[in-house]
Protein backbone atom coordinates (compact mmCIF):
# COMPACT_ATOMS: atom_id res chain seq x y z
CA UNK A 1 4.05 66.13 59.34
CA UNK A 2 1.39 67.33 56.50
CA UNK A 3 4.29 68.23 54.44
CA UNK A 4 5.39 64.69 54.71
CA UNK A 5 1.92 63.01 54.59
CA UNK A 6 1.43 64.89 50.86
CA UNK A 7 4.88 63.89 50.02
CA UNK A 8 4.23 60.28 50.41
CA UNK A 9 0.97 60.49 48.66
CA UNK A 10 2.62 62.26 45.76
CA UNK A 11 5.03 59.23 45.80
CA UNK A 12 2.59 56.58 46.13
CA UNK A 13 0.69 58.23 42.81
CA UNK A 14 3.94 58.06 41.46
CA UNK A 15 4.78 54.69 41.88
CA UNK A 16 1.16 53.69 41.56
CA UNK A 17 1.62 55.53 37.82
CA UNK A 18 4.77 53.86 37.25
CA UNK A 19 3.58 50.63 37.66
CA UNK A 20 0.39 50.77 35.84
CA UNK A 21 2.56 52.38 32.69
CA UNK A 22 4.71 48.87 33.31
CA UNK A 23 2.11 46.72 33.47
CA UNK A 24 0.83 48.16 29.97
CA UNK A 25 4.86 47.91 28.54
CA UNK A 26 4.76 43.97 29.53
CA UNK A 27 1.44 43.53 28.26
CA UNK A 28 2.17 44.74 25.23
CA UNK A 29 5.16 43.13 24.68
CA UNK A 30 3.53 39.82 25.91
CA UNK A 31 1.07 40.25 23.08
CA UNK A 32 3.96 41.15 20.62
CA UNK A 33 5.95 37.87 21.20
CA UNK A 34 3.03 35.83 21.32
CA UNK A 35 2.11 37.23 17.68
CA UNK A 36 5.65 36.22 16.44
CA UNK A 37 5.38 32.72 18.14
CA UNK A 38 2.14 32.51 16.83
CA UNK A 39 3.46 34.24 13.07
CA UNK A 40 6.72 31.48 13.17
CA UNK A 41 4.12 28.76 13.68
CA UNK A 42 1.70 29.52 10.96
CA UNK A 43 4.84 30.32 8.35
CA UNK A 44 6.33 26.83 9.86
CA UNK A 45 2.85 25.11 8.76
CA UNK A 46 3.06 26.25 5.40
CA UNK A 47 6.34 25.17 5.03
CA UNK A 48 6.10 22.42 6.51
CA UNK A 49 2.75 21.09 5.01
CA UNK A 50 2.87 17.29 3.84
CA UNK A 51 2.22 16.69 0.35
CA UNK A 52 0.10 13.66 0.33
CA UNK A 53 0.84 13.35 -3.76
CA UNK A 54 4.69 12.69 -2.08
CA UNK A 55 3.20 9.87 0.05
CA UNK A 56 3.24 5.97 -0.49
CA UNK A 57 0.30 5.63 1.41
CA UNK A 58 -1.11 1.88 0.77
CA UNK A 59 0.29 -1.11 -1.02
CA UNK A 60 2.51 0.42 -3.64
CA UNK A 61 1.71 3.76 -3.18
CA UNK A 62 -1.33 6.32 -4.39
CA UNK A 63 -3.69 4.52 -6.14
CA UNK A 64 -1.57 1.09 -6.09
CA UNK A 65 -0.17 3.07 -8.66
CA UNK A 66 3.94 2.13 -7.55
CA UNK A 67 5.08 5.18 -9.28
CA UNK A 68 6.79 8.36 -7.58
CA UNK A 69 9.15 10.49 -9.89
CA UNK A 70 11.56 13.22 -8.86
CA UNK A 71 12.98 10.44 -6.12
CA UNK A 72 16.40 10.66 -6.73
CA UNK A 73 17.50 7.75 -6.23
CA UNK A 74 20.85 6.75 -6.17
CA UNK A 75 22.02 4.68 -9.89
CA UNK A 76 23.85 1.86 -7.83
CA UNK A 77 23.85 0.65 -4.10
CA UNK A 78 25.37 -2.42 -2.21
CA UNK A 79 24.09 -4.01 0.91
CA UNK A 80 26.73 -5.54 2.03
CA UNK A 81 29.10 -2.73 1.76
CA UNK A 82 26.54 -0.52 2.89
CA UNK A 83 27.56 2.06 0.08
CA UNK A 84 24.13 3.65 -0.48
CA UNK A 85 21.67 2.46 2.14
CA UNK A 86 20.50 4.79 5.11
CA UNK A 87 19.82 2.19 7.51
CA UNK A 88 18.94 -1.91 7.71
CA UNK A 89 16.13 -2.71 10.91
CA UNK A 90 15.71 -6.35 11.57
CA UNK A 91 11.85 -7.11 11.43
CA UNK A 92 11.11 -10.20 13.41
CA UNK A 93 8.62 -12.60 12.15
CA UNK A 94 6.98 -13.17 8.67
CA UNK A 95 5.16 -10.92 6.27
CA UNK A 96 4.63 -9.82 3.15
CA UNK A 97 3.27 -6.42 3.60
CA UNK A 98 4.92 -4.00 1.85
CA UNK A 99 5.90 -1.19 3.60
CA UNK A 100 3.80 1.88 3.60
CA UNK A 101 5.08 5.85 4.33
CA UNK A 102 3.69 8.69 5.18
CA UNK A 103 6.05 11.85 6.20
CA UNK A 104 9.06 10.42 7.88
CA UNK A 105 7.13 7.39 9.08
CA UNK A 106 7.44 3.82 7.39
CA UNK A 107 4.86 1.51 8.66
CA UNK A 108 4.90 -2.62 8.41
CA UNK A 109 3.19 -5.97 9.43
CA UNK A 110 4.16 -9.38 10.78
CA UNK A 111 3.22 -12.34 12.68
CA UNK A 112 5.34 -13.13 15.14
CA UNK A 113 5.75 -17.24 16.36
CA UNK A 114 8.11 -18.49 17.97
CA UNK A 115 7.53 -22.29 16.32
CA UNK A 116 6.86 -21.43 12.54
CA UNK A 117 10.42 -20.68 11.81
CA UNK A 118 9.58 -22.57 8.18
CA UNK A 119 10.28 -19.12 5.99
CA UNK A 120 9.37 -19.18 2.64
CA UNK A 121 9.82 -21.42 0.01
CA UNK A 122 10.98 -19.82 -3.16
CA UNK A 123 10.46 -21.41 -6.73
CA UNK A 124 8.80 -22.13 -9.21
CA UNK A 125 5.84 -25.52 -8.09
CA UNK A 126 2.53 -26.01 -7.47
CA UNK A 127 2.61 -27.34 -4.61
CA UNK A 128 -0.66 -25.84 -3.01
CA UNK A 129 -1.19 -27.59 0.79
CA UNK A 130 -0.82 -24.97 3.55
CA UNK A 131 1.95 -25.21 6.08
CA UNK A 132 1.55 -27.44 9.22
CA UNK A 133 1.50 -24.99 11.79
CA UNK A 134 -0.63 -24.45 14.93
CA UNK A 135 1.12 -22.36 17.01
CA UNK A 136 0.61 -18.62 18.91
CA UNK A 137 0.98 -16.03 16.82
CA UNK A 138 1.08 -12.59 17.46
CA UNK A 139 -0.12 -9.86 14.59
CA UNK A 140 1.96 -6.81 15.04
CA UNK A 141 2.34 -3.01 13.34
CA UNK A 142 5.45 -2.02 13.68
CA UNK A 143 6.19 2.38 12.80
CA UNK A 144 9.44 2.86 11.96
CA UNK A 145 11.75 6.42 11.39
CA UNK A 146 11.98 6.37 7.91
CA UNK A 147 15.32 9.11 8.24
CA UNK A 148 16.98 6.46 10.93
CA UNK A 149 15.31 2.98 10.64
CA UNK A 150 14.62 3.17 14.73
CA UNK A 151 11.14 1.84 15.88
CA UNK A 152 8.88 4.51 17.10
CA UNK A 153 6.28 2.37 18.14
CA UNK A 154 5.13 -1.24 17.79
CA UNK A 155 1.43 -2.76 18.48
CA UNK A 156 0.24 -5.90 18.98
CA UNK A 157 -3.13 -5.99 17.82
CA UNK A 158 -4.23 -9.61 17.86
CA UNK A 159 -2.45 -12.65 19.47
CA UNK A 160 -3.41 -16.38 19.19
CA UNK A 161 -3.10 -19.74 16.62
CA UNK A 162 -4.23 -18.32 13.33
CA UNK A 163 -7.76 -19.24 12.31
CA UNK A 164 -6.22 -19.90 8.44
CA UNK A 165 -3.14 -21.67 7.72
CA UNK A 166 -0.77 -20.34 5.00
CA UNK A 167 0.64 -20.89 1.88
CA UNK A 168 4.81 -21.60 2.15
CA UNK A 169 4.89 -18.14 0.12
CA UNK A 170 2.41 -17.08 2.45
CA UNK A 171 2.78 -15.52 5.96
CA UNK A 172 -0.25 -14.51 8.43
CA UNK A 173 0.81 -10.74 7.65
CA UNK A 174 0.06 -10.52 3.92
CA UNK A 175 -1.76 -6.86 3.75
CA UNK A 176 -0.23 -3.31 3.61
CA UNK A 177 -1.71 -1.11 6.02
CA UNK A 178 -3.31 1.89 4.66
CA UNK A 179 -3.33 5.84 5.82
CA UNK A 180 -4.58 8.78 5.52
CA UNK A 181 -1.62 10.64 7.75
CA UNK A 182 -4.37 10.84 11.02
CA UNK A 183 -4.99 6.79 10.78
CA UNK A 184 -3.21 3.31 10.08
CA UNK A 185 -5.53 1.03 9.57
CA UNK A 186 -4.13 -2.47 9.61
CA UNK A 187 -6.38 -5.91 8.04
CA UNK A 188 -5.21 -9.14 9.25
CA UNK A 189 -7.87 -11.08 7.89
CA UNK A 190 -9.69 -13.20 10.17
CA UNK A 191 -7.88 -12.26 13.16
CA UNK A 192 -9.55 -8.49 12.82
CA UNK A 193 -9.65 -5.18 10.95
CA UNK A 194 -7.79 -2.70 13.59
CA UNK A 195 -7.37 1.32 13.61
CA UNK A 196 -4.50 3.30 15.00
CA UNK A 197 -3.79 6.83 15.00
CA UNK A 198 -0.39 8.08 13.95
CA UNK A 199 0.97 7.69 17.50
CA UNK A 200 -0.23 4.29 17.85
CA UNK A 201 -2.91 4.36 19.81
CA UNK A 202 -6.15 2.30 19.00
CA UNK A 203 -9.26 3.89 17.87
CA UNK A 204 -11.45 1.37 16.70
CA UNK A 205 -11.48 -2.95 15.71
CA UNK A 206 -13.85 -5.14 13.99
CA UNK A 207 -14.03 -8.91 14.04
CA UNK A 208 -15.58 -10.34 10.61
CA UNK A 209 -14.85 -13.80 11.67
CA UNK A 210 -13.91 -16.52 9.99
CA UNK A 211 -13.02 -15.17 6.51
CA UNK A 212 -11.47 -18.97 4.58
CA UNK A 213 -9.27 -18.07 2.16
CA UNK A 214 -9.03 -20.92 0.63
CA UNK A 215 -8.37 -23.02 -2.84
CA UNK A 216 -12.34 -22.82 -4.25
CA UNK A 217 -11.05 -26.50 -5.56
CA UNK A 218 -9.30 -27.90 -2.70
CA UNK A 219 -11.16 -26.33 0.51
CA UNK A 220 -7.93 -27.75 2.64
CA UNK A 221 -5.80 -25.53 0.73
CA UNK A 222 -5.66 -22.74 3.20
CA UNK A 223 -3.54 -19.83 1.78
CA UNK A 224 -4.45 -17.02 4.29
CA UNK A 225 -5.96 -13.49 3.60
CA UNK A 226 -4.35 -10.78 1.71
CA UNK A 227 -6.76 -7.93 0.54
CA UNK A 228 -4.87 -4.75 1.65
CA UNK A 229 -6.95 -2.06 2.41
CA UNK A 230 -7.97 1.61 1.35
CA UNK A 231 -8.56 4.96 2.50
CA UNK A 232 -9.67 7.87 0.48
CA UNK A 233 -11.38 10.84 1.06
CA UNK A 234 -12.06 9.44 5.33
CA UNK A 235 -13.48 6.48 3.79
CA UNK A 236 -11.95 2.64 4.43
CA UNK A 237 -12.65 0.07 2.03
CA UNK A 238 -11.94 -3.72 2.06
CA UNK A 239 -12.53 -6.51 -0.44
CA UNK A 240 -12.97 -9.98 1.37
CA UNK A 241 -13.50 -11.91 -1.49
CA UNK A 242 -13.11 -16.10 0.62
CA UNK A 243 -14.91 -18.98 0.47
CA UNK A 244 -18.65 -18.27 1.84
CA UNK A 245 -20.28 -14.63 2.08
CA UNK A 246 -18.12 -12.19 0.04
CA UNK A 247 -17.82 -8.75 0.52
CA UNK A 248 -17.37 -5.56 -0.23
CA UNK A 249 -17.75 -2.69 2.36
CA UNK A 250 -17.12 1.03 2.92
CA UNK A 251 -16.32 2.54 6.75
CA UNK A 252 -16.01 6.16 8.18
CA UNK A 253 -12.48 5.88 8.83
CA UNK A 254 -12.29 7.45 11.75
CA UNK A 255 -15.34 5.97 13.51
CA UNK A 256 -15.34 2.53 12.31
CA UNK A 257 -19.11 3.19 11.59
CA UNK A 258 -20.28 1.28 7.98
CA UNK A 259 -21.48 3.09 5.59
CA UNK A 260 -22.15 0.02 3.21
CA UNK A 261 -21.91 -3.21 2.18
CA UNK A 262 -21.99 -5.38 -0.71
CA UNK A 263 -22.33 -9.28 -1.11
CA UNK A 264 -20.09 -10.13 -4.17
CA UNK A 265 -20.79 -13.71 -5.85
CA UNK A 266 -16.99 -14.43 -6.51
CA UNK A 267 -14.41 -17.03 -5.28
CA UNK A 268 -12.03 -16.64 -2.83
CA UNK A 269 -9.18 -14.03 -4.16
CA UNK A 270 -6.18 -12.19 -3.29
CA UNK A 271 -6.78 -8.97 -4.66
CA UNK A 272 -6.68 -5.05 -3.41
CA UNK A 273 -9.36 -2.91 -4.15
CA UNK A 274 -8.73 0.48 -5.84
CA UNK A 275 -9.97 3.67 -6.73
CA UNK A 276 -11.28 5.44 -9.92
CA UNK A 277 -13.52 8.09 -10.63
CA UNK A 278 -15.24 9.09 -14.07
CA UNK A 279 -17.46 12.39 -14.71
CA UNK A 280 -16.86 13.84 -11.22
CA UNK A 281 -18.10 10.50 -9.53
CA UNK A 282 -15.96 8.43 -7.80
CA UNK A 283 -16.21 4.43 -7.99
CA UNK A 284 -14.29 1.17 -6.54
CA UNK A 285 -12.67 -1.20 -9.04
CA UNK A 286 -12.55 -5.18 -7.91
CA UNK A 287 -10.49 -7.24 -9.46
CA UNK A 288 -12.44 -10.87 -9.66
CA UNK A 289 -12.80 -14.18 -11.82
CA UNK A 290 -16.54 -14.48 -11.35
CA UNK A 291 -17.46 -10.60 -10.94
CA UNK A 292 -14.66 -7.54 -12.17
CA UNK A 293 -16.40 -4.95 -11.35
CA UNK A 294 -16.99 -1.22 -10.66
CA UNK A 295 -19.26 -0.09 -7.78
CA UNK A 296 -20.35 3.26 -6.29
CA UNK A 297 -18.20 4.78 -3.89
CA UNK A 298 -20.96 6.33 -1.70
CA UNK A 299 -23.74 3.86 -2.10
CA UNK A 300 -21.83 0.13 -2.93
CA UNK A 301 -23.99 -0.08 -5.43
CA UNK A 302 -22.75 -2.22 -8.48
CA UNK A 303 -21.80 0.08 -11.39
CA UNK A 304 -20.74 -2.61 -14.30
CA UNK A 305 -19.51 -6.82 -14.35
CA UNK A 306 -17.84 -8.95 -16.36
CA UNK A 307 -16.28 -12.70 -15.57
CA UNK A 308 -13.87 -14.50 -16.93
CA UNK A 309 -10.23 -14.70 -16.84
CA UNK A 310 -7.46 -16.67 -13.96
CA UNK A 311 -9.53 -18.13 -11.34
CA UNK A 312 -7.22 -17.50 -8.68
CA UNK A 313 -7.18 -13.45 -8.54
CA UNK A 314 -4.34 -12.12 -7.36
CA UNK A 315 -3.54 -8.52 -9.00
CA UNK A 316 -4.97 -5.36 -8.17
CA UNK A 317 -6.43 -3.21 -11.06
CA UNK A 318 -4.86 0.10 -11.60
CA UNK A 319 -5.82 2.77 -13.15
CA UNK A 320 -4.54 5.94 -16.22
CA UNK A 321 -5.60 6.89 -19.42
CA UNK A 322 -9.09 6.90 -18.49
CA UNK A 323 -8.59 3.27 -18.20
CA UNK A 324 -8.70 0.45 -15.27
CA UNK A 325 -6.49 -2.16 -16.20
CA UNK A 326 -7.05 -5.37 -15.16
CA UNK A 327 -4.90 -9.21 -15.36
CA UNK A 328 -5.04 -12.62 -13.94
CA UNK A 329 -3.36 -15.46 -14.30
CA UNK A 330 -4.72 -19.13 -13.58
CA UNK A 331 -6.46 -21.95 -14.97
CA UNK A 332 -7.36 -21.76 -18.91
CA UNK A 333 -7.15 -17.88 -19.08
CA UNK A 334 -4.49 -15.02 -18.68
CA UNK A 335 -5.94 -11.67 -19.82
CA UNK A 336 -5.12 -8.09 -19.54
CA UNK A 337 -8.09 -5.95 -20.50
CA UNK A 338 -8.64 -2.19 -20.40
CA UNK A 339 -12.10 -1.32 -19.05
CA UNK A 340 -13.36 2.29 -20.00
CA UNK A 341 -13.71 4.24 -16.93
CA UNK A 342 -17.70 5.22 -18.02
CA UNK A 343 -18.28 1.29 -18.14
CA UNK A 344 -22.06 0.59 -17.22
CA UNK A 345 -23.83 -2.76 -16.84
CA UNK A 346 -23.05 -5.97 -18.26
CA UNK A 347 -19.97 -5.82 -20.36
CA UNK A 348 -18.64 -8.98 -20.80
CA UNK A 349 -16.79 -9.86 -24.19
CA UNK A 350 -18.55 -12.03 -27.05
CA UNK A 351 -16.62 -14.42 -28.86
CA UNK A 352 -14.46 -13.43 -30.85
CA UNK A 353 -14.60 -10.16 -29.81
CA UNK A 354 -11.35 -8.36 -28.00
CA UNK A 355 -13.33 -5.02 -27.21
CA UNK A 356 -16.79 -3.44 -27.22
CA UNK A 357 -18.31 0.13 -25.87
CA UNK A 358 -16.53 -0.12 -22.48
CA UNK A 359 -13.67 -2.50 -23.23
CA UNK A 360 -11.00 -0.19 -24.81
CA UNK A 361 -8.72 -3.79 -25.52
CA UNK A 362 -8.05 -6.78 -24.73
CA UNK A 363 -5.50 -9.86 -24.51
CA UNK A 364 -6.05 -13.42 -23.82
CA UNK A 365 -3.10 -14.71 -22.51
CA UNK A 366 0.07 -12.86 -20.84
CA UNK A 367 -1.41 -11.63 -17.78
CA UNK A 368 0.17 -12.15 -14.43
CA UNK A 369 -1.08 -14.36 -11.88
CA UNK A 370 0.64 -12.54 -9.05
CA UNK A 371 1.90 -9.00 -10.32
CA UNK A 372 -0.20 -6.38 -10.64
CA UNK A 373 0.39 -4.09 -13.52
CA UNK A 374 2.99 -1.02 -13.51
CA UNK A 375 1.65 1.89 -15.92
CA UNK A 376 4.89 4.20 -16.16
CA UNK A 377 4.65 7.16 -18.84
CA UNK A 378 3.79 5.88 -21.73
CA UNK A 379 4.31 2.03 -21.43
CA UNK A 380 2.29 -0.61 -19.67
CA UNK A 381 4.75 -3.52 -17.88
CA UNK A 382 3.59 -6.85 -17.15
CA UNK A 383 5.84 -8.94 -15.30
CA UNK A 384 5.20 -12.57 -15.41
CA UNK A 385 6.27 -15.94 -11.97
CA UNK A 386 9.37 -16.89 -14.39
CA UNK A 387 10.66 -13.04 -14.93
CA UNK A 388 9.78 -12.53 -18.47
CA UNK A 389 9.04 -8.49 -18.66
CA UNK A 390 6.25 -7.72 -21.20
CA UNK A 391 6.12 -4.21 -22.12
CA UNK A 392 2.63 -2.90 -23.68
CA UNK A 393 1.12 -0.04 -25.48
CA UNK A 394 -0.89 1.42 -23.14
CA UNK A 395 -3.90 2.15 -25.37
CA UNK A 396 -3.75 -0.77 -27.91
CA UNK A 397 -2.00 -3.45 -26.04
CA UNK A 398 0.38 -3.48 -28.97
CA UNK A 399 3.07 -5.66 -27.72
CA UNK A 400 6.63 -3.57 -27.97
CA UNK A 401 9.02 -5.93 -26.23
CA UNK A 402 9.33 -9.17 -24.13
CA UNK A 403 12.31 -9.62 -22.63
CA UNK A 404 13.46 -12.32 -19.67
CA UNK A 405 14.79 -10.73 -16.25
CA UNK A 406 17.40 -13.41 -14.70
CA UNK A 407 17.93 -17.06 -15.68
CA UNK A 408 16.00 -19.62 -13.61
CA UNK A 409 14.65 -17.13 -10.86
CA UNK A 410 10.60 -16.96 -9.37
CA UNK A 411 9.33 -13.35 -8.96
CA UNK A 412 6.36 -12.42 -7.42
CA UNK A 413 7.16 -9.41 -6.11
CA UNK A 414 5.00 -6.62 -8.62
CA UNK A 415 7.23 -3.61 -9.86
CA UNK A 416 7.45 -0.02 -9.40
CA UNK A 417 8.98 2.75 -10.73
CA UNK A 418 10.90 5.91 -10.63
CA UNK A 419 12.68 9.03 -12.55
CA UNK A 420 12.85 6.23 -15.58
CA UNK A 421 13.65 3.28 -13.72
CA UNK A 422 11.52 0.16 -13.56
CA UNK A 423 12.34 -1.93 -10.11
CA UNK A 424 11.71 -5.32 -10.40
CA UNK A 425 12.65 -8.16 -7.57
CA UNK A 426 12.61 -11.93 -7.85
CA UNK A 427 12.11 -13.95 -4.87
CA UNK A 428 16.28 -14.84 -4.23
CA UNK A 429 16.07 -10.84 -3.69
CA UNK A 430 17.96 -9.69 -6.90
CA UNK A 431 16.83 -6.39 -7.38
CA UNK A 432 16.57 -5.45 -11.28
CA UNK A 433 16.55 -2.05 -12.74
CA UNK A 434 15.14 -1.75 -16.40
CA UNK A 435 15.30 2.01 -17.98
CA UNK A 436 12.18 2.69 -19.23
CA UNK A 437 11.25 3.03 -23.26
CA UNK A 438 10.72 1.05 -26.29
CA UNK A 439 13.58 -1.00 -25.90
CA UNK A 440 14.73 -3.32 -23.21
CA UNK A 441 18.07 -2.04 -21.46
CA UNK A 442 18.78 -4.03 -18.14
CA UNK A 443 20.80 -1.38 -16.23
CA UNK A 444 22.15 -3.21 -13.02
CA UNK A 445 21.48 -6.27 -10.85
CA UNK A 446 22.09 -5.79 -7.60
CA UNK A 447 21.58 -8.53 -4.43
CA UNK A 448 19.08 -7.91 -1.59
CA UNK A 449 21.27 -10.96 0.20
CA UNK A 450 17.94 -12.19 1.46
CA UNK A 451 14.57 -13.45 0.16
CA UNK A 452 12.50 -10.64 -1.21
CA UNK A 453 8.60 -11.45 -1.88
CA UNK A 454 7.07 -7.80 -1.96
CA UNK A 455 6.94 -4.59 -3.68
CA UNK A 456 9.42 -1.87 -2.57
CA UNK A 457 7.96 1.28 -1.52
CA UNK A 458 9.42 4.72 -2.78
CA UNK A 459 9.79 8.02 -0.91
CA UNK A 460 11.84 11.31 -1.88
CA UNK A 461 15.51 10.15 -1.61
CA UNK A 462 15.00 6.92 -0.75
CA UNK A 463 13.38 3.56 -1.99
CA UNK A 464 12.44 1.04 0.83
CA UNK A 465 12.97 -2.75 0.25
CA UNK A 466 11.44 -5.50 2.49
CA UNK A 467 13.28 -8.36 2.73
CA UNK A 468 12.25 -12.11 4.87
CA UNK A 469 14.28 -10.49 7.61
CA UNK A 470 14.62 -6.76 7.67
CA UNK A 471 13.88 -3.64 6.33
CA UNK A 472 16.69 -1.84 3.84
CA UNK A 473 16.37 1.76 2.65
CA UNK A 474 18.46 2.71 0.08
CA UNK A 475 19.39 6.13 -0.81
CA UNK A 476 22.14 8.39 -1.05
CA UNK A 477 24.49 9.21 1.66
């Protein structure tokens, strides 16, 4: 019985030693696998890593700039064979937003009703009373797979009878959201300013009231807000340039919390705000008809002014060459001028002068009163309502060609670019595609087969038109 008793023991010691050296094995080997999860993860990061200099992330891209090379794009396409385009996604409603993308995500906007079935009204007039309509509305963002068209998500961030009316090119969706990849932050005017995060859910809102963009003439003329917004470096900014108390302000992007704000003397306008930044500082350029300006990107403060030009602001300024460019179109004056980006104080033209210390150029007449400029390479384009194409020296304003896109067509729609290409739209939805250089060499027209009012947006492979009814991505198949 001892014998057996020390046997056992001996056994259980055994065991005992067996299972401990197990326990260390698995260990180990837990640790080893969770190091190459942990290794596949890290090495799928890198690889993976979005390249926000690839990303159309605001109204016509980085910067408003509407350029992306190295697209590849296909030369031709046809909608209604579908030879060339990925996918077509009805988008109910109206709006002119144009669509925004960030990784394989395109967002856009619309107001839903199901009385104001109007549409647009294409052409050429001047007709400027607002349509008749009082009915629920409801303001949504829609987040679409850019590789399949399919919604991912849809929110409806504000519902009830819009507080402005529109114009019949109008819609009560007029802005381009803006992000940053963690945010989309949408503006709908005076129905709110609303923040989502990438899976849809809402982070912050403000309500700013009643923001009248109106007619400054014709205070009935109710044409409805359409300042898109801006995010750079975690910062929002907005330009509510309306009727009574105009603004600029700045917001912590992720908290909604303002950081400042500006009162702008100006009349009610249409344009974007953008982004510029000169001797390591970085500054906001307005577009205006009473105040152009610059302004400090961390304080608001006012940086330089000028006045003059269309007083009905549409365009947004852009910016290259050390340059903002800026052009408006209404009333007595047209210009396109070329502000210095080191422009300080007061630097308003004297007749008959065309430039000074901070004004590299400028033109009286041939600026746009809807498109905002497209600086491509070495050429600035100016496309004008009845489709006549002016190409410009960039740093004279040396005209080098004027040419006429289409016969009797309206385009409003501003243009963008790609690998040499020059996309322009009119409002029938003819799509236009220019070659870029010193001469003008039309290289197709091909048919949206809808109404077409925006700018497309551009992302590697594809190029993404919004039409009055859906969205169409063209690429190669």
């Amino acid at each position: 019985m001892l014998f057996l008793g020390i046997q056992k023991n001996i056994i259980d010691a055994k065991n005992e030693q067996f299972t401990f050296s197990k326990l260390k094995r698995m260990k180990k080997y837990k640790e080893f696998i969770f190091l190459l999860c942990f290794l596949a993860f890290s090495i799928n990061e890198v690889f993976c890593q979005i390249n926000p200099d690839r990303q159309w992330p605001a109204y016509r891209g980085k910067f408003s700039s509407g350029v992306l090379d190295n697209a590849n794009l296909p030369e031709s396409f046809d909608i209604s064979k579908m030879i060339n385009v990925r996918w077509k996604t009805e988008i109910p409603g109206l709006g002119l937003s144009s669509p925004v993308i960030w990784d394989n995500k395109v967002f856009i906007t619309s107001a839903i009703s199901q009385a104001d079935r109007d549409g647009f009204r294409t052409g050429i007039y001047g007709d400027i009373a607002p349509v008749k309509d009082s009915s629920v509305h409801e303001w949504k963002v829609f987040c679409i797979d850019k590789n399949s068209g399919k919604m991912i998500w849809e929110k409806t961030s504000y519902k009830g009878i819009p507080k402005m009316k529109r114009h019949p090119k109008s819609t009560h969706a007029n802005t381009s959201v803006a992000t940053d990849g963690k945010y989309v932050v949408a503006f709908f005017g005076s129905e709110g300013l609303f923040c989502y995060d990438m899976k849809g859910n809402l982070v912050w809102k403000k309500n700013f009231g009643l923001l009248k963009s109106v007619f400054f003439m014709v205070k009935t003329a109710e044409w409805e807000f359409a300042s898109s917004p801006v995010i750079y470096n975690g910062v929002l900014i907005i330009q509510c340039d309306v009727l009574e108390n105009s603004f600029v302000a700045a917001y912590d992007v992720k908290t909604g919390i303002e950081l400042w704000k500006t009162q702008r003397d100006e009349y009610p306008g249409w344009c974007t705000p953008n982004i510029y930044t000169n001797a390591g500082k970085t500054y906001v350029a307005l577009n205006g008809y009473k105040n152009r300006g610059g302004y400090d990107f961390e304080t608001g403060k006012e940086v330089w002014k000028m006045s003059g030009g269309g007083d009905i602001q549409i365009p947004t300024p852009i910016v290259g060459n050390n340059l903002i460019y800026f052009n408006s179109a209404h009333g007595r004056s047209s210009p396109i001028i070329a502000v210095k980006t080191n422009a300080v104080g007061d630097i308003n033209l004297k007749e008959p002068e065309t430039s000074n210390d901070y004004i590299k150029w400028s033109l009286q007449r041939g600026g746009s009163y809807m498109h905002t400029l497209l600086l491509y390479k070495n050429h600035l384009y100016n496309v004008n309502w009845n489709g006549a194409l002016i190409c410009l020296d960039p740093l004279t304003g040396k005209e080098i060609y004027n040419a006429k896109l289409g016969k009797t067509k309206s385009f409003i729609a501003s243009p963008v670019a790609s690998d040499g290409k020059i996309y322009v739209v009119d409002e029938e939805g003819t799509v236009y595609i220019v070659q870029d250089g010193d001469e003008f060499k039309l290289l197709a027209e091909i048919p949206l087969n809808d109404i077409c009012m925006t700018a497309p947006a551009i992302t590697d492979g594809m190029i993404i038109f919004r039409t009055q009814k859906y969205l169409l991505a063209v690429g190669k198949k």
